[in-house]
Structures are given as structure tokens and as C-alpha cells.
Protein backbone atom coordinates (compact mmCIF):
# COMPACT_ATOMS: atom_id res chain seq x y z
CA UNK A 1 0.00 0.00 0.00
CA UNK A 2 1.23 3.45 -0.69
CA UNK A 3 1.96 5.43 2.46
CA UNK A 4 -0.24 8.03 1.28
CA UNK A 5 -3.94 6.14 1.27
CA UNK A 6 -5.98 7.26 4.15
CA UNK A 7 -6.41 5.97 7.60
CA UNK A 8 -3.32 4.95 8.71
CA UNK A 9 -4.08 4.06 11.82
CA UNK A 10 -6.77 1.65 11.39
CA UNK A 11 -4.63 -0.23 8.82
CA UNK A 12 -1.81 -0.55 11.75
CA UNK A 13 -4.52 -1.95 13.98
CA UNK A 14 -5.76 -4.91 11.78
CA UNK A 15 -1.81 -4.94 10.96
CA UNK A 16 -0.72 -5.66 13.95
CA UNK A 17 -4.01 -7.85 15.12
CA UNK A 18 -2.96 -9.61 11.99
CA UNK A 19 0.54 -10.32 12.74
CA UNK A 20 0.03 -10.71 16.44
CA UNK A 21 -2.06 -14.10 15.84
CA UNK A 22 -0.11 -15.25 13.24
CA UNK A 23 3.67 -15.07 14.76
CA UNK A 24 2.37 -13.81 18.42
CA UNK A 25 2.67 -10.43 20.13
CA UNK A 26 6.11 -11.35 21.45
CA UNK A 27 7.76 -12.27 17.84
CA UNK A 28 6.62 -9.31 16.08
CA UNK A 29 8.19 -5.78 15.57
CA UNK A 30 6.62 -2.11 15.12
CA UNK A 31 8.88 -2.81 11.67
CA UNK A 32 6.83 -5.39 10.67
CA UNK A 33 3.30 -4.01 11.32
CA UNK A 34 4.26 -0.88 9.92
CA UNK A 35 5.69 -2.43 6.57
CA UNK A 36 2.20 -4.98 6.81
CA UNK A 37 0.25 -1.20 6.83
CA UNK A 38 2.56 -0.02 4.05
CA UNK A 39 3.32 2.74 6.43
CA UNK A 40 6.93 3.59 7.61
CA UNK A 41 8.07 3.07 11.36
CA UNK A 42 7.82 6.81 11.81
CA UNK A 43 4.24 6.76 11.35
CA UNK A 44 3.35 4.21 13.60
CA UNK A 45 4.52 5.74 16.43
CA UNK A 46 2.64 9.07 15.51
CA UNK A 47 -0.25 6.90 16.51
CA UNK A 48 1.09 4.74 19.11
CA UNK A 49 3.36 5.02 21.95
CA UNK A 50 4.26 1.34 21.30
CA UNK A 51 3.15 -2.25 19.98
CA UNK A 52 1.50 -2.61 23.65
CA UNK A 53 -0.61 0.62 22.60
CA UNK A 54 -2.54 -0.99 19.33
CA UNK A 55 -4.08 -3.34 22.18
CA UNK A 56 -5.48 -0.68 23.99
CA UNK A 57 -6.41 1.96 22.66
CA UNK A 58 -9.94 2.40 22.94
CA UNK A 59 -8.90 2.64 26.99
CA UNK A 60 -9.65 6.39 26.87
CA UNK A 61 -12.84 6.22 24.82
CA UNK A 62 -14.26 4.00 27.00
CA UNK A 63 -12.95 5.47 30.25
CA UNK A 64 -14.80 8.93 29.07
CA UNK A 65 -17.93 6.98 27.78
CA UNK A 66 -19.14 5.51 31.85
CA UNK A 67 -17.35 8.82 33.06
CA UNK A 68 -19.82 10.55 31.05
CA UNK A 69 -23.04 8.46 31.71
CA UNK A 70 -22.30 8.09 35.19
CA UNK A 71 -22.45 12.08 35.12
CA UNK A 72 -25.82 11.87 32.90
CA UNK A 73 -27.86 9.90 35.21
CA UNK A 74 -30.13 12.05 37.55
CA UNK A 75 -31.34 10.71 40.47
CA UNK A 76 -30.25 6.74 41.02
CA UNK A 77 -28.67 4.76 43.48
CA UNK A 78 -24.56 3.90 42.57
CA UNK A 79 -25.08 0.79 41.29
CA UNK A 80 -28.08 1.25 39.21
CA UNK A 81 -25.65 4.31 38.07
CA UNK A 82 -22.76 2.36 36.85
CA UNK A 83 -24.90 0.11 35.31
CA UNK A 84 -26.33 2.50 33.62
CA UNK A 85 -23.01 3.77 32.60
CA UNK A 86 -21.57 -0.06 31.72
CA UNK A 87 -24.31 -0.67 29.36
CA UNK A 88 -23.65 2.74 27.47
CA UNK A 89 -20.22 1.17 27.02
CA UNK A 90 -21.05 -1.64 25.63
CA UNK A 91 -23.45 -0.04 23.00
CA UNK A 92 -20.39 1.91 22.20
CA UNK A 93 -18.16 -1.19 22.01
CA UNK A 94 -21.42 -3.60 19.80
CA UNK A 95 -20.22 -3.16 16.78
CA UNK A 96 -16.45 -4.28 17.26
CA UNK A 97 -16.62 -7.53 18.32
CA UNK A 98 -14.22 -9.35 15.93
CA UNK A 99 -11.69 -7.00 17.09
CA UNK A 100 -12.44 -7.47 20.44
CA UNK A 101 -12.13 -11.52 20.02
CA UNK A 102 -9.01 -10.92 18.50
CA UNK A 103 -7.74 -8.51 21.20
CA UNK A 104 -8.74 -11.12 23.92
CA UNK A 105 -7.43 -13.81 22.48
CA UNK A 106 -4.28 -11.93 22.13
CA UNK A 107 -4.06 -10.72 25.79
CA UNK A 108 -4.93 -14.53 26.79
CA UNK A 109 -1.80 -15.96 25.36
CA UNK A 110 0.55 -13.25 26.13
CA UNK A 111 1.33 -12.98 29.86
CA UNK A 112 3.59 -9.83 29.34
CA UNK A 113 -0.46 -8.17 28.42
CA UNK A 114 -2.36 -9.16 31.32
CA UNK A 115 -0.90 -6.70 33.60
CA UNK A 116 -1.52 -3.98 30.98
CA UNK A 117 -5.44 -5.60 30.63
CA UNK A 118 -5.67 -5.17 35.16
CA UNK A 119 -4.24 -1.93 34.50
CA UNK A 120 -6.51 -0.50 32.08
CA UNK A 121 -9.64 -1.86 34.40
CA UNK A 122 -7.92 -0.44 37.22
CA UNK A 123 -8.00 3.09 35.94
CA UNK A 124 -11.60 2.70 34.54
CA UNK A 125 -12.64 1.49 38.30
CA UNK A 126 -10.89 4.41 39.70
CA UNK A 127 -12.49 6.88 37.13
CA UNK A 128 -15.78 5.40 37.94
CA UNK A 129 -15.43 6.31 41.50
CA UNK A 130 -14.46 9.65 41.14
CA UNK A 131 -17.04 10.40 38.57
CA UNK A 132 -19.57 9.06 41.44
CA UNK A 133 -18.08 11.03 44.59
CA UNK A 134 -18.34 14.32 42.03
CA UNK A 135 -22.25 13.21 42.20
CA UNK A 136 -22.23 13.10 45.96
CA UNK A 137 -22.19 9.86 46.33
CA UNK A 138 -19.63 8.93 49.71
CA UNK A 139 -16.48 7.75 48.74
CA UNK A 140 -16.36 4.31 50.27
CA UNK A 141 -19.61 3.92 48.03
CA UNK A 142 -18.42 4.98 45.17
CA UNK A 143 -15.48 2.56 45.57
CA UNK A 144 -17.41 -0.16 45.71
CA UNK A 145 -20.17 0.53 43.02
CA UNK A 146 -17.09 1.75 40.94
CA UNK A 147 -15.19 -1.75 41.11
CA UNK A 148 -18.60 -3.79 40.92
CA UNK A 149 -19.44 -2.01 37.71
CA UNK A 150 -15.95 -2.97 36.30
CA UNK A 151 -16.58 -6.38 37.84
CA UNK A 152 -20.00 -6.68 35.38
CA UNK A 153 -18.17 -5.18 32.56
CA UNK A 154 -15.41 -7.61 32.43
CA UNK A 155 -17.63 -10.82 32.89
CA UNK A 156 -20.04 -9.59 30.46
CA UNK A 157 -17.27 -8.67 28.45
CA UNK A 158 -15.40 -12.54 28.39
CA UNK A 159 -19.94 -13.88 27.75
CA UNK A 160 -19.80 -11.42 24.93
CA UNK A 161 -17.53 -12.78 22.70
CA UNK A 162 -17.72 -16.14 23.13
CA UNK A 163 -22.15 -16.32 22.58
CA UNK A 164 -24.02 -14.49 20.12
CA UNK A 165 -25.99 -12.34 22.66
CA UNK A 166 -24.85 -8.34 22.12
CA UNK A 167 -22.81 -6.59 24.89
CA UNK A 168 -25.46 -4.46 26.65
CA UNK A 169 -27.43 -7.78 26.81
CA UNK A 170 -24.60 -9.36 28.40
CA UNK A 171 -23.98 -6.34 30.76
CA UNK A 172 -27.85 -6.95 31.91
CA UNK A 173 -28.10 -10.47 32.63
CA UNK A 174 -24.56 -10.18 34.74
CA UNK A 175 -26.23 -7.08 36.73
CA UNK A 176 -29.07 -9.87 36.71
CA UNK A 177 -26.46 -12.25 38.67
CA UNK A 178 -25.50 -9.66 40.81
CA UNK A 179 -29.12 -8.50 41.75
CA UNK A 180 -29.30 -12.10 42.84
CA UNK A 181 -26.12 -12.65 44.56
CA UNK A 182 -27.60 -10.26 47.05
CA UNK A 183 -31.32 -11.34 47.26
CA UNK A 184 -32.73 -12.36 50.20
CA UNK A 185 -32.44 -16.27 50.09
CA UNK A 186 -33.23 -19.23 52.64
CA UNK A 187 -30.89 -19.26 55.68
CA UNK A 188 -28.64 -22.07 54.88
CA UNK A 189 -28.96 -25.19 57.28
CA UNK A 190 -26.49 -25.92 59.41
């Protein structure tokens, strides 16, 4: 490809996807996405910080998307906030699925990611919070709706794309679990 044919960037992304499942994240180079792209090195990392970055760059978007809805929502309790906020996330993430199969699949077999992947949750949890305290809501409250909202977005997000059900539909039936974890139930017998 010519280095002058538009969108660069999106052509290093299914570049390096590519390459990553063929030879593994570990055996390939920024040289060889970029030459897969038909881009030079140079341009690569006018996009990305690094081969790590390709992985995750839709960190921010998403961080800003619950950040956002959690600052939407009028009058709720936390949870039913982040929720909220979760599922607007995942109609925001619907229509990139095959990329995000391809991304997990990629984190899965390459240790050197998953700290990256707890990372990136991390700092979505802690955004989460912050955007709730900024509502009011107490701060060891926040906390905890913030990491259970990150908690339903990652297990909805490993249901998504392995069934055919779509990601806000996912992101209900695991608040579904959760409603239930809680539930009044039978004592248990001793």
C-alpha cells in the first residue's frame, strides 16, 4: 500500500491484530506491522506510543464513555448508576466484536499483556469512583459501586464474545447475577 492512502491508523490496527495471531505479540516488531500497513516506522509511532498501545487503545474512549453516563444519570442509586453507565459502554463497544475476540485472544496468550489488561480496568474502576463522589455519592460507596461495575463489565465482556448475545445484553443479565447474589435467600442449614 502506498503510504499516502488514508487511515493509517486503522490499517496498523488490523496490521498488527494480523501479525500478532499469526507469529504472536512477542515475535513481532513495530517494523513489521508498519511495513504490513505499508506505512513507515515513523508513522506508527505518531499513533502509538508502542506495539503494547494498538491493544489498547480504545482505553480512553471507553474510560470517558461511563465517566460521562455516570455524570448523565439524575437521580439513582450507585449501582443502578454504573450500570447504567456499563451498558452505554457496551453499545459503544457492539459493533467491534471481531476486534475485540481478537484482542482477547491476544491478551490470553501473552502474559507480558495481562498486567496492561488489570491496569486498564484499574483506571476505569478508579475513574468510575471519582465520577460518582463528584455526584455526591460517599467515597467508600463509590469505591465499591465503581469496582462492581468494572466487575460486570469484564464478565459480560469474556460472555460477549464467546455467545451471540450483544454486549449491553450481556452487561444486563450479569447485573441480573449480581441482583441475585444479594437477594434475600433461605438461611442455609447448618
Amino acid at each position: 500500500m502506498a503510504r499516502w492512502e488514508p487511515d493509517a491508523r486503522g490499517r496498523l490496527m488490523l496490521a498488527a491484530l494480523a501479525l500478532y495471531t499469526e507469529r504472536g505479540y512477542e515475535q513481532t516488531t513495530v517494523a513489521d506491522i508498519a511495513q504490513r500497513a505499508g506505512v513507515t516506522e515513523r508513522t506508527f509511532f505518531r499513533h502509538f506510543a508502542d506495539k503494547r498501545e494498538v491493544l489498547f487503545d480504545g482505553s480512553g474512549m471507553l474510560q470517558d464513555t461511563v465517566v460521562a453516563a455516570i455524570a448523565a444519570y439524575k437521580e439513582a442509586p450507585p449501582l443502578d448508576v454504573v450500570g447504567a453507565a456499563m451498558e452505554r459502554a457496551a453499545v459503544a463497544m457492539q459493533d467491534r466484536r471481531d476486534f475485540a475476540r481478537q484482542r482477547a485472544a491476544i491478551i490470553a496468550a501473552t502474559p507480558s499483556l495481562h498486567e496492561r489488561e488489570l491496569l486498564k480496568l484499574a483506571t476505569l474502576g478508579t475513574a468510575a469512583a471519582a465520577a460518582l463522589r463528584d455526584r455526591g455519592v460517599p467515597p467508600v460507596a463509590a469505591a465499591l459501586a465503581a469496582e462492581l461495575g468494572v466487575a460486570v463489565f469484564k464478565v459480560a465482556f469474556e460472555q460477549w464474545i464467546t455467545c451471540q448475545l450483544d454486549f449491553p445484553a450481556c452487561i444486563r443479565a450479569t447485573l441480573d447475577e449480581l441482583s441475585a447474589l444479594h437477594s434475600p435467600s433461605p438461611a442455609p442449614r447448618p
